[in-house]
C-alpha atoms as a PDB file:
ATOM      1  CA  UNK A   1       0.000   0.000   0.000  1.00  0.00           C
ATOM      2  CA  UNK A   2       3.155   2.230   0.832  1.00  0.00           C
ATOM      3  CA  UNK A   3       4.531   1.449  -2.775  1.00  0.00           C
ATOM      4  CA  UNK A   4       1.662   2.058  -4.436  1.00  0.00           C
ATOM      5  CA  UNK A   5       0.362   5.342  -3.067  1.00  0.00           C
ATOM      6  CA  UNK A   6       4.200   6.616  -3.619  1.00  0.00           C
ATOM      7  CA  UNK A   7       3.682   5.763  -7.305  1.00  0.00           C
ATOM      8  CA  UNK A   8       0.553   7.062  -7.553  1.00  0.00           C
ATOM      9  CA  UNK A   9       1.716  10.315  -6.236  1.00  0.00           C
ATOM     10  CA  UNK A  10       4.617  10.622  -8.306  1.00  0.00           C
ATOM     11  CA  UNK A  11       2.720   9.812 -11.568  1.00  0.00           C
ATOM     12  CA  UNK A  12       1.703  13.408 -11.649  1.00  0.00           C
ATOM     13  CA  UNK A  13       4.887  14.431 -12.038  1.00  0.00           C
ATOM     14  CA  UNK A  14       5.597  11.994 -14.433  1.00  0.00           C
ATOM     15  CA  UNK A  15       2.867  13.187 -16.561  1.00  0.00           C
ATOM     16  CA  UNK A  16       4.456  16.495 -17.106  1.00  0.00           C
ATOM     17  CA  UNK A  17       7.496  14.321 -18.673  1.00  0.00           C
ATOM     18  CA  UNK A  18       9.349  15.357 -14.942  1.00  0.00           C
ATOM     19  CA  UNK A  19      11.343  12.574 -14.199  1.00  0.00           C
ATOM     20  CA  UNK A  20      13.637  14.172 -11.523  1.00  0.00           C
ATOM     21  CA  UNK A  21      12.190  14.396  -8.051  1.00  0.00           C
ATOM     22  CA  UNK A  22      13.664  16.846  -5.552  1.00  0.00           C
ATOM     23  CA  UNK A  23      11.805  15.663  -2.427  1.00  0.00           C
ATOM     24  CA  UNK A  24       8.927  13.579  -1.050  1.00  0.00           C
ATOM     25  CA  UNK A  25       6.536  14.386   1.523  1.00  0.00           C
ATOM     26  CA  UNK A  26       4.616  11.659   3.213  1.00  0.00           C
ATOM     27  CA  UNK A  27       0.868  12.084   4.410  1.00  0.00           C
ATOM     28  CA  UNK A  28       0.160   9.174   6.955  1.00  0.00           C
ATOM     29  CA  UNK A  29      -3.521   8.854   8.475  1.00  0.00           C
ATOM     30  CA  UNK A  30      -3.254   5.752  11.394  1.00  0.00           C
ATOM     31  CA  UNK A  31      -7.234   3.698  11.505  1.00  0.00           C
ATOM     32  CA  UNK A  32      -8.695   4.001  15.360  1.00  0.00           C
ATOM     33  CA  UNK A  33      -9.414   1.033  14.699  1.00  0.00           C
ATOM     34  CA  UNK A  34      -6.225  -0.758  15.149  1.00  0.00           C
ATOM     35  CA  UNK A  35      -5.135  -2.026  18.287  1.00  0.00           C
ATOM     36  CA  UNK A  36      -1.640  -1.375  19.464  1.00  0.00           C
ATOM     37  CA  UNK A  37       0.063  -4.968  18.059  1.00  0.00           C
ATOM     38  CA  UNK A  38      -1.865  -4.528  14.551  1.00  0.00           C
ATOM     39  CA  UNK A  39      -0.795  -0.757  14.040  1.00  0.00           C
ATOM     40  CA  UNK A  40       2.934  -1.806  15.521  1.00  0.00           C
ATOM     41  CA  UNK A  41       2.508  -4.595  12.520  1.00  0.00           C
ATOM     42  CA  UNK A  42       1.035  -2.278  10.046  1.00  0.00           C
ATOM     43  CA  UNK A  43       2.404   0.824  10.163  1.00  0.00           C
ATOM     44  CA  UNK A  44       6.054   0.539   9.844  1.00  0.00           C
ATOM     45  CA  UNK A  45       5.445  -1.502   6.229  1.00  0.00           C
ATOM     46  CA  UNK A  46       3.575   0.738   4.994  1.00  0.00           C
ATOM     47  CA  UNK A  47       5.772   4.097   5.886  1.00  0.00           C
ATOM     48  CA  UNK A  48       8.797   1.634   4.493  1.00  0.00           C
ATOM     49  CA  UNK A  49       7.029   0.645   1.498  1.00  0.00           C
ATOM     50  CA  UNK A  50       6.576   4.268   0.470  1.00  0.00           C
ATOM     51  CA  UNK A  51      10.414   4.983   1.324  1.00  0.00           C
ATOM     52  CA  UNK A  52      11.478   2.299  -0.933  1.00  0.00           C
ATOM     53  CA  UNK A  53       9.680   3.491  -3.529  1.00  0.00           C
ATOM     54  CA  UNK A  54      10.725   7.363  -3.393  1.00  0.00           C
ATOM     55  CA  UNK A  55      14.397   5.999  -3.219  1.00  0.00           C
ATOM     56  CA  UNK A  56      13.601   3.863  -6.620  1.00  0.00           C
ATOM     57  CA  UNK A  57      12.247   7.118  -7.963  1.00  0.00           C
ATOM     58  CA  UNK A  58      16.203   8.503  -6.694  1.00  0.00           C
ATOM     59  CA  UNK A  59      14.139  10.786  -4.170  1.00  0.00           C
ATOM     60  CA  UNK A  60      13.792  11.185  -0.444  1.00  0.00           C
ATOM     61  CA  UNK A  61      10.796  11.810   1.871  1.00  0.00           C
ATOM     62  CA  UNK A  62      11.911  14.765   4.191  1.00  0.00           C
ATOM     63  CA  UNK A  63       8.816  15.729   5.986  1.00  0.00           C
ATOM     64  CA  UNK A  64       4.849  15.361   6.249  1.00  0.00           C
ATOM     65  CA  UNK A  65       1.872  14.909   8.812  1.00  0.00           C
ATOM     66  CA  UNK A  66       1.022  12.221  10.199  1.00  0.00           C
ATOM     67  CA  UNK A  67      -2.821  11.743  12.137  1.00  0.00           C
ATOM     68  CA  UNK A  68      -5.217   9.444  13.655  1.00  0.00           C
ATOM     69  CA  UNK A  69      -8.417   9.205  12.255  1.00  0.00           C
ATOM     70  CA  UNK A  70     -10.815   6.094  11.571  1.00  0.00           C
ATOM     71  CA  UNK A  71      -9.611   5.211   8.101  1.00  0.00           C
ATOM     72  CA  UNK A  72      -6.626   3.973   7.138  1.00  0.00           C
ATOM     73  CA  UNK A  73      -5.132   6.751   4.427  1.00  0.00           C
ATOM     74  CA  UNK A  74      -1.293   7.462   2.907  1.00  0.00           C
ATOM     75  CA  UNK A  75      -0.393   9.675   0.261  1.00  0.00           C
ATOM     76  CA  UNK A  76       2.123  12.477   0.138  1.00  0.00           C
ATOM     77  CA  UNK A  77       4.047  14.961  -2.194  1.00  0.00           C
ATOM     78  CA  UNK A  78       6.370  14.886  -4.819  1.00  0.00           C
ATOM     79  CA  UNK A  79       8.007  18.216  -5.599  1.00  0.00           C
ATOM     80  CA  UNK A  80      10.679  19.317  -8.390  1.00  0.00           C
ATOM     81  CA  UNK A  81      12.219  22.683  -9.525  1.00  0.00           C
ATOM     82  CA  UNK A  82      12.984  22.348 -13.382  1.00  0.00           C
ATOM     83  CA  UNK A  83      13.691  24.177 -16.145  1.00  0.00           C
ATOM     84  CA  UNK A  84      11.375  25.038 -19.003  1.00  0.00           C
ATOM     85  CA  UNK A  85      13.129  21.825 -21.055  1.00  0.00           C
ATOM     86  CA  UNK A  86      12.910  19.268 -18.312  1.00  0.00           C
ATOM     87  CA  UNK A  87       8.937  19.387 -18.695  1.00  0.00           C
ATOM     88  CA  UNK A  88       6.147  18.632 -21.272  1.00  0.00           C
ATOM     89  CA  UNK A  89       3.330  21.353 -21.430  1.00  0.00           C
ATOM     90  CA  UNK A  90       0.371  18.776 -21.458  1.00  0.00           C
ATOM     91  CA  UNK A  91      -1.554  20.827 -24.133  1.00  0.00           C
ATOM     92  CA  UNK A  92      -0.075  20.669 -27.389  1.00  0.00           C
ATOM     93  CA  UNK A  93      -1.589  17.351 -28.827  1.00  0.00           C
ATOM     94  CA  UNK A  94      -2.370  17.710 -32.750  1.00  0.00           C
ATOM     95  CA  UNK A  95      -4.399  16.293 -35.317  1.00  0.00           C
ATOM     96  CA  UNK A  96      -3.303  13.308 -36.745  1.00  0.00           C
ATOM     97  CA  UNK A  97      -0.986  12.418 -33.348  1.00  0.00           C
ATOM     98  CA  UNK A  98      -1.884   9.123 -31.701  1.00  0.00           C
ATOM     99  CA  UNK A  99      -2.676   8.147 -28.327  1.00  0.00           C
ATOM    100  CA  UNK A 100      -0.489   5.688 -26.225  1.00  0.00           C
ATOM    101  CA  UNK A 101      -1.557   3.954 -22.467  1.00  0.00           C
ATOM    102  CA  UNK A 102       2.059   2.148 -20.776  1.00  0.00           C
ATOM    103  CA  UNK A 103      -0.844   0.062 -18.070  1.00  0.00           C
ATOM    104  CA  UNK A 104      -3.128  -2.162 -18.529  1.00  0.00           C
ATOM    105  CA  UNK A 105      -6.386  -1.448 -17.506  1.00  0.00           C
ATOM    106  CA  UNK A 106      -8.363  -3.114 -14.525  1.00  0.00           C
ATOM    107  CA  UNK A 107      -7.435  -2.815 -11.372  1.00  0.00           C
ATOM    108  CA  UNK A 108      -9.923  -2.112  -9.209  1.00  0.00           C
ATOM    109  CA  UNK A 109     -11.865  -4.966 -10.921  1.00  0.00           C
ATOM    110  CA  UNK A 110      -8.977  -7.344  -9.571  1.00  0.00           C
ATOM    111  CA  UNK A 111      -8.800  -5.937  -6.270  1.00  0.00           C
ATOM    112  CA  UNK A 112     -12.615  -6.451  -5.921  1.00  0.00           C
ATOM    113  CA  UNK A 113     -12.938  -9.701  -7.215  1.00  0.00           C
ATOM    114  CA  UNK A 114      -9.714 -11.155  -4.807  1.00  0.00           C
ATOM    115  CA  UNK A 115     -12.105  -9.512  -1.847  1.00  0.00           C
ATOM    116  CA  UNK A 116     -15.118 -11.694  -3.148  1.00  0.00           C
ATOM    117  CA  UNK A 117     -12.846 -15.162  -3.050  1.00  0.00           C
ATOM    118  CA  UNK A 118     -14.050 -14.391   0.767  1.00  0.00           C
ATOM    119  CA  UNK A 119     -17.779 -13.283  -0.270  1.00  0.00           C
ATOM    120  CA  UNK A 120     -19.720 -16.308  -1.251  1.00  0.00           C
ATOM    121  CA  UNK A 121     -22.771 -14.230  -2.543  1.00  0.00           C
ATOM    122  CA  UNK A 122     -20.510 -11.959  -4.749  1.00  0.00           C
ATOM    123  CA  UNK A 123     -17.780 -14.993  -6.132  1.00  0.00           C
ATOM    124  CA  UNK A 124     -21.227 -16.848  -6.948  1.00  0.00           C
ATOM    125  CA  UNK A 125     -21.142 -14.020  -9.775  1.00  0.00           C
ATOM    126  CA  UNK A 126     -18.110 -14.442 -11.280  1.00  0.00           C
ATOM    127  CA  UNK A 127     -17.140 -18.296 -10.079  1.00  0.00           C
ATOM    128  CA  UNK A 128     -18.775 -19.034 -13.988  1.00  0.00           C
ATOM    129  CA  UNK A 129     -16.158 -16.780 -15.962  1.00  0.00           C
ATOM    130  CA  UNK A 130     -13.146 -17.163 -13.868  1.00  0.00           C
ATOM    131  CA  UNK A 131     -11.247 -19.369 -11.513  1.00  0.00           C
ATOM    132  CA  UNK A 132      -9.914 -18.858  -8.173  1.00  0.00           C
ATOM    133  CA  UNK A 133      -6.170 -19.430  -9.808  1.00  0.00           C
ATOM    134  CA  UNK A 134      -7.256 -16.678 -12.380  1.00  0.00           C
ATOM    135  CA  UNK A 135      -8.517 -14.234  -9.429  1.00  0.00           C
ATOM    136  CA  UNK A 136      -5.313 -14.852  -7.213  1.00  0.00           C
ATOM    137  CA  UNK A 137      -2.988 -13.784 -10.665  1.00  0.00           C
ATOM    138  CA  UNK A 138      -4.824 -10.965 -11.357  1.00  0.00           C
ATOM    139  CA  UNK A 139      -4.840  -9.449  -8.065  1.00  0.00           C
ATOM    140  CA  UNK A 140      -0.750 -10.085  -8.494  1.00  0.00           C
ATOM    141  CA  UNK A 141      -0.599  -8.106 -12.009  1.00  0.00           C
ATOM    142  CA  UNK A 142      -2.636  -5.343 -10.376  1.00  0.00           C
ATOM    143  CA  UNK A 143      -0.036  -5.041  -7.319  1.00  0.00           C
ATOM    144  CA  UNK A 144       2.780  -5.299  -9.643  1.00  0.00           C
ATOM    145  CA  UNK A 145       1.045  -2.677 -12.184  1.00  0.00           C
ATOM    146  CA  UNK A 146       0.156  -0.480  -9.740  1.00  0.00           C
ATOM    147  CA  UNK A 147       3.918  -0.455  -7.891  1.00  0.00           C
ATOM    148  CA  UNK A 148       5.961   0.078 -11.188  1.00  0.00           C
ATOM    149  CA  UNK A 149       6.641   3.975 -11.400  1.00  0.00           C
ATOM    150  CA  UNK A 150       6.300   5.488 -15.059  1.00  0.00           C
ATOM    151  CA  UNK A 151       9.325   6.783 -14.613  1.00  0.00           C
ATOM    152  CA  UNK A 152      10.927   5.300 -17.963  1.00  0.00           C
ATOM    153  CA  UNK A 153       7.719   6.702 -19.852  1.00  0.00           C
ATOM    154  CA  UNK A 154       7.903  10.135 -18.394  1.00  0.00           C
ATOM    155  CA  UNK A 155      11.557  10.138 -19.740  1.00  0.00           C
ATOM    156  CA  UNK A 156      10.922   8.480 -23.370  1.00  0.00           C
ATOM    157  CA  UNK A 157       8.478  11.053 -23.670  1.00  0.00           C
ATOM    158  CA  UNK A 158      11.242  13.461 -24.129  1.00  0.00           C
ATOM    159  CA  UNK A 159      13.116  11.150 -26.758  1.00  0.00           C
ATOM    160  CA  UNK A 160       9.894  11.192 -28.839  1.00  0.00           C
ATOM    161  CA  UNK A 161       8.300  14.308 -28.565  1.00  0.00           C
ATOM    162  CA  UNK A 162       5.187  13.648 -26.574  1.00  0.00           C
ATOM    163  CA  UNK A 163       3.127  16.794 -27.311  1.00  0.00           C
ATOM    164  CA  UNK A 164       0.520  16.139 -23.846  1.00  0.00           C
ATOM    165  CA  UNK A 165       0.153  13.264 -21.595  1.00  0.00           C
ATOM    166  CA  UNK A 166      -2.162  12.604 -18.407  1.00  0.00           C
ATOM    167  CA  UNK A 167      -1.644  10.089 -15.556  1.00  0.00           C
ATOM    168  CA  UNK A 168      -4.690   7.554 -15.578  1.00  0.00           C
ATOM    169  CA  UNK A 169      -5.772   7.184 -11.758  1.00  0.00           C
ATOM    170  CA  UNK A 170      -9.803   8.080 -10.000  1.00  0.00           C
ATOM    171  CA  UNK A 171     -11.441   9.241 -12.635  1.00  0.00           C
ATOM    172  CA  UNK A 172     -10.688   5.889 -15.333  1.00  0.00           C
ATOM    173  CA  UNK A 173      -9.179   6.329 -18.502  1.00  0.00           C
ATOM    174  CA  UNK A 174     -12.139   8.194 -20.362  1.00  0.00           C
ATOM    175  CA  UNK A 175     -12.598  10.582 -17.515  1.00  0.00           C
ATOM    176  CA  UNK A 176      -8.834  11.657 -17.522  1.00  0.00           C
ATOM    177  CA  UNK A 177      -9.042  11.481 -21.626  1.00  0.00           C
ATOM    178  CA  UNK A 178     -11.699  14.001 -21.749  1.00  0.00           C
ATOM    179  CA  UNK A 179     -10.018  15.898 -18.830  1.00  0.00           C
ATOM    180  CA  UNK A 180      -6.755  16.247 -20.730  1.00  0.00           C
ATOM    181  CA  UNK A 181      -9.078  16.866 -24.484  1.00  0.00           C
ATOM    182  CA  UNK A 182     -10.501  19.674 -22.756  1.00  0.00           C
ATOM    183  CA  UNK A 183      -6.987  21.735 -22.349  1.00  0.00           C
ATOM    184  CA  UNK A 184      -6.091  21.334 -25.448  1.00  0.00           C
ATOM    185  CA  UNK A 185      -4.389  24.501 -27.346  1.00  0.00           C
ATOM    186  CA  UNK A 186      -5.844  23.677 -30.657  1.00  0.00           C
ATOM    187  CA  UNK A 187      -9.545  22.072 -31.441  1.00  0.00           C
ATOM    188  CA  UNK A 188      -8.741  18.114 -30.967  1.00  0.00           C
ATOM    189  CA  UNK A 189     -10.479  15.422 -29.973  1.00  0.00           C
ATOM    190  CA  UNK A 190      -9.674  12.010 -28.710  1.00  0.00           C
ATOM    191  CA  UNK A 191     -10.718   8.901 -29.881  1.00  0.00           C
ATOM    192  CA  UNK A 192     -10.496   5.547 -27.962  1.00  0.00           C
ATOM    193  CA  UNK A 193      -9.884   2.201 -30.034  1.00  0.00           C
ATOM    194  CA  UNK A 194      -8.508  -0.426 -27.971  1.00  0.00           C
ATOM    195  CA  UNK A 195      -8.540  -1.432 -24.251  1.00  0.00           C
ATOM    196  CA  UNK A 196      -5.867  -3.142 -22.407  1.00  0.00           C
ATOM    197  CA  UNK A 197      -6.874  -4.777 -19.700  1.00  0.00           C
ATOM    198  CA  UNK A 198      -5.814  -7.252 -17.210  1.00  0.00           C
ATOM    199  CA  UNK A 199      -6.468 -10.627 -18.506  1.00  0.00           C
ATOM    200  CA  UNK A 200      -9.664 -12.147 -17.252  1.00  0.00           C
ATOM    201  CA  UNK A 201     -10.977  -8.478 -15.931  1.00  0.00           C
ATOM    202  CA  UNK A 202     -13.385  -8.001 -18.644  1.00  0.00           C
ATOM    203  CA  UNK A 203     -14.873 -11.494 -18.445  1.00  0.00           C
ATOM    204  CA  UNK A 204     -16.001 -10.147 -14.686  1.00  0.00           C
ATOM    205  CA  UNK A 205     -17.246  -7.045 -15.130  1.00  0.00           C
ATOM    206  CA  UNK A 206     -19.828  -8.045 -17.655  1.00  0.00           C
ATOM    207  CA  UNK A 207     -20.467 -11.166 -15.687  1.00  0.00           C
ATOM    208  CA  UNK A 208     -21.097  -8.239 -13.048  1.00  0.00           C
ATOM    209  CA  UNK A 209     -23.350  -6.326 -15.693  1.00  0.00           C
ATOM    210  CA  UNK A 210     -21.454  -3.738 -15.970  1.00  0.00           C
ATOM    211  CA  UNK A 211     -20.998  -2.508 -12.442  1.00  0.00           C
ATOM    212  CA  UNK A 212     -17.552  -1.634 -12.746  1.00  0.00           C
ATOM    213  CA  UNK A 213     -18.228   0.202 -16.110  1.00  0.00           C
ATOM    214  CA  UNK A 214     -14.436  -0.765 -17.285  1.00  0.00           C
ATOM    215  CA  UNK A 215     -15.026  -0.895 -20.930  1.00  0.00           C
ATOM    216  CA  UNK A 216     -17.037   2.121 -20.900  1.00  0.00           C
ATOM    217  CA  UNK A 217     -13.693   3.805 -19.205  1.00  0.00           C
ATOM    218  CA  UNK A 218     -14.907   4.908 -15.591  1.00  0.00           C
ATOM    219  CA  UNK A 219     -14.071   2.533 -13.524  1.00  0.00           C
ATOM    220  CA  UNK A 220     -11.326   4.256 -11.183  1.00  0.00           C
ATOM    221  CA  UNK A 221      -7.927   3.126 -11.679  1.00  0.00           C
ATOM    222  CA  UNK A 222      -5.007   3.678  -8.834  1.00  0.00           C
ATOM    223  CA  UNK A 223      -1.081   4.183  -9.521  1.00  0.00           C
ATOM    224  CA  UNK A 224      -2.410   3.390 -13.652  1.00  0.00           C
ATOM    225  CA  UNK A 225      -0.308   4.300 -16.750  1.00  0.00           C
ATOM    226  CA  UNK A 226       0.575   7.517 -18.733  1.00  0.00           C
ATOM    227  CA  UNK A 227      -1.934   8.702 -21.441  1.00  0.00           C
ATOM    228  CA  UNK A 228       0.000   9.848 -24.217  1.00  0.00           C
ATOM    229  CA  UNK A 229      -0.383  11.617 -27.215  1.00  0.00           C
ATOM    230  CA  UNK A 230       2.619  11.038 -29.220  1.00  0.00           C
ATOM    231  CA  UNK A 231       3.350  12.025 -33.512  1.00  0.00           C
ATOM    232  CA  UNK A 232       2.112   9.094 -35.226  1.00  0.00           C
ATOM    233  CA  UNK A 233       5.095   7.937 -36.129  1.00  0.00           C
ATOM    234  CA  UNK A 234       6.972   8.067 -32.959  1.00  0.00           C
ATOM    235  CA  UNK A 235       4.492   6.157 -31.546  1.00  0.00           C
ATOM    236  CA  UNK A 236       5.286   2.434 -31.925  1.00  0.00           C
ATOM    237  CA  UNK A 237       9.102   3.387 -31.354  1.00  0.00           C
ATOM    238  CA  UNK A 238       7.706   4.496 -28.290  1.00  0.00           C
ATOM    239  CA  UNK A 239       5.996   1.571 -26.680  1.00  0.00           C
ATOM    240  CA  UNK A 240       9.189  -1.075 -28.428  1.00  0.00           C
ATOM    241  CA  UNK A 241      11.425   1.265 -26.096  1.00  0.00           C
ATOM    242  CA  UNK A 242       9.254   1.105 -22.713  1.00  0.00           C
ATOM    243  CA  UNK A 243       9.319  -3.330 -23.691  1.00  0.00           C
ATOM    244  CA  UNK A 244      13.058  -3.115 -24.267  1.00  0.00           C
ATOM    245  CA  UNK A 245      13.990  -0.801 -21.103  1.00  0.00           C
ATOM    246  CA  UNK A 246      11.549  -2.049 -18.772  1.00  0.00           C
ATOM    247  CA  UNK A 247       9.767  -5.404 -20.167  1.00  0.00           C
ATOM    248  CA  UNK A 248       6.529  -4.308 -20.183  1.00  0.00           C
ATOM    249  CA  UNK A 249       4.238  -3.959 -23.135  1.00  0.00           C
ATOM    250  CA  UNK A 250       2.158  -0.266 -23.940  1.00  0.00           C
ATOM    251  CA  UNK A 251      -0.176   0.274 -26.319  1.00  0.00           C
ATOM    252  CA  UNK A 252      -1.601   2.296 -29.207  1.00  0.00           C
ATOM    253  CA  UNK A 253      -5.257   3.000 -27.966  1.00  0.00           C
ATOM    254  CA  UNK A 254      -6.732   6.466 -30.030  1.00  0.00           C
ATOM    255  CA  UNK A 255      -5.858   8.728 -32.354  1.00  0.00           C
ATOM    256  CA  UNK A 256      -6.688  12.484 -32.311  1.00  0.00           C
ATOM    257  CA  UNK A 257      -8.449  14.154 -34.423  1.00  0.00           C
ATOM    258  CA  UNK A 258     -10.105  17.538 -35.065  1.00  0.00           C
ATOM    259  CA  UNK A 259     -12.789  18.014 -33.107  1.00  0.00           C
ATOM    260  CA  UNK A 260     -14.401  20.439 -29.883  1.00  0.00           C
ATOM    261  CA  UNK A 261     -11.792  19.563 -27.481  1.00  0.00           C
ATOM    262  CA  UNK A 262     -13.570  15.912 -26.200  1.00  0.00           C
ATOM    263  CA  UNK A 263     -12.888  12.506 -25.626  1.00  0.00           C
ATOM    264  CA  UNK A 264     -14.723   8.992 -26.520  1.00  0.00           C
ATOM    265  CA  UNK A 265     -14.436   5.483 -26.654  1.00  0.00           C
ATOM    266  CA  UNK A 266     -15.878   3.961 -29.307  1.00  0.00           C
ATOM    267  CA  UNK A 267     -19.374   1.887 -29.597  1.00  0.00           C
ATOM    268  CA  UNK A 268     -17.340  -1.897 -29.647  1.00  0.00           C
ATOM    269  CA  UNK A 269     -13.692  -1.440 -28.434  1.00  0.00           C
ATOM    270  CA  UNK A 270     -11.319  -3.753 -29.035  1.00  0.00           C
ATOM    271  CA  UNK A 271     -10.454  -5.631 -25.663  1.00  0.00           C
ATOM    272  CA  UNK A 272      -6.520  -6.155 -25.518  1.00  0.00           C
ATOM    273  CA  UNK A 273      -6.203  -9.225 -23.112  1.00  0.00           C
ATOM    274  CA  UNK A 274      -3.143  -8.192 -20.715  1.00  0.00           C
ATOM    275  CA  UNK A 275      -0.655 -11.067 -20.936  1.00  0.00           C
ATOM    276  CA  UNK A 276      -2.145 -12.475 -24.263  1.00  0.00           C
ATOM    277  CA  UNK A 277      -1.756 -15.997 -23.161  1.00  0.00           C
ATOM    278  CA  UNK A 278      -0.359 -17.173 -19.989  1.00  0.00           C
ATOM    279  CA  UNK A 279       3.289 -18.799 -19.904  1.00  0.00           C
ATOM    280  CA  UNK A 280       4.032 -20.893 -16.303  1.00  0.00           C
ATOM    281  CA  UNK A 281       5.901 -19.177 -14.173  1.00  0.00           C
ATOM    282  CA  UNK A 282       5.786 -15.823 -15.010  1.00  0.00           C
ATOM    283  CA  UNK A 283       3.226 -13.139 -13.783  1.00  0.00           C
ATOM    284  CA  UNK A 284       3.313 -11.712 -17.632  1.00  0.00           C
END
């Protein structure tokens, strides 16, 4: 939970193509709930977790608040002093770019669906389109998704002139689509093709109908990918570098086009099964 709310928090720099961090702050709220052996358990992971990931990002956390309330809650700040070349104004995207997502799609689906292995009324859903096995390795692709910084894409967006970009967290990948459409310089509009998504993720939310609304791009997403509209034909150059660097796939999902400054997915998007087939062994 440490790791992933660092990521998350960092993404937004990231997203602005800043990929030097100058300091961390760490925002801890500690559940009233716990009792003194579960918090001495709990709490020290988390704050670690969130250290270790700051110190992969080559940053520190040097301050922050820290409270008790009844929820358990961590997030923070990530702060950087740049120059004008070390970020990417997120409102130049053109006519005719493309748009590129480095994440799958899907995780709060997973994370729901490994509660319900526990909740016989809501895994009597789902028990038709997927297995336990298939549950337990999707919840593992969402922790793993959700910890991996977009560091390496924040940095290739420089090498290949990303003109605008958006991190893809709450709102799900239309709602930050039609957040980052609507800042646009010039009159564009984004279209949405294809959807990765974590393999089996799909299967449950229709089995669901609909509840998650993941192929109509709401349903939230934490610590997701970069949204990134790239020059055409920069693009696949783009997503072969992120596989070579960091061994993870991204993919062409939109284009852009002229338009009033909006965002859609189309009527029947193409679902983009996230690993393709499954090899023993390996989480991907």
């Amino acid at each position: 939970m440490g790791k992933i709310a660092c990521a998350n928090v960092l993404s937004d720099l990231y997203a602005m193509g800043v990929t030097e961090v100058d300091n961390m702050l760490m925002l801890l709220s500690v559940t009233t709930k716990f009792n003194d052996k579960e918090r001495d358990l709990v709490m020290p992971r988390m704050i670690q977790g969130f250290k270790d990931c700051a110190q992969e990002a080559g940053s520190t956390v040097n301050g922050g608040q820290t409270v008790f309330n009844p929820w358990l809650i961590i997030g923070g700040v990530a702060t950087s002093v740049c120059s004008n070349k070390e970020f990417i104004s997120p409102d130049n995207a053109m006519v005719s770019d493309v748009l590129v997502l480095t994440k799958p799609l899907g995780t709060q689906v997973a994370v729901n669906a490994h509660q319900w292995l526990d909740n016989p009324d809501r895994w009597n859903k789902i028990k038709l389109v997927v297995s336990e096995e298939d549950v337990r390795k999707a919840y593992l692709r969402a922790m793993s998704s959700m910890t991996r910084l977009n560091r390496i894409a924040a940095q290739l967006m420089h090498k290949y002139n990303a003109h605008a970009a958006t991190d893809v967290t709450g709102f799900g990948l239309l709602g930050h689509a039609q957040n980052l459409a609507k800042h646009q310089k010039s009159e564009v509009s984004f279209v949405i093709h294809n959807l990765p998504i974590i393999a089996k993720m799909a299967a449950i939310t229709k089995a669901c109908h609909n509840m998650f609304n993941l192929v109509q791009g709401t349903s939230a997403e934490t610590s997701g990918g970069l949204l990134v509209a790239l020059p055409r034909e920069q693009a696949a150059a783009y997503c072969k570098d992120i596989q070579n660097q960091e061994g993870f796939q991204a993919w062409i999902i939109g284009i852009v086009e002229k338009g009033n400054r909006t965002a859609r997915i189309i009527d029947k998007p193409r679902i983009i099964e996230v690993p393709a087939k499954e090899t023993d062994g390996e989480l991907w």
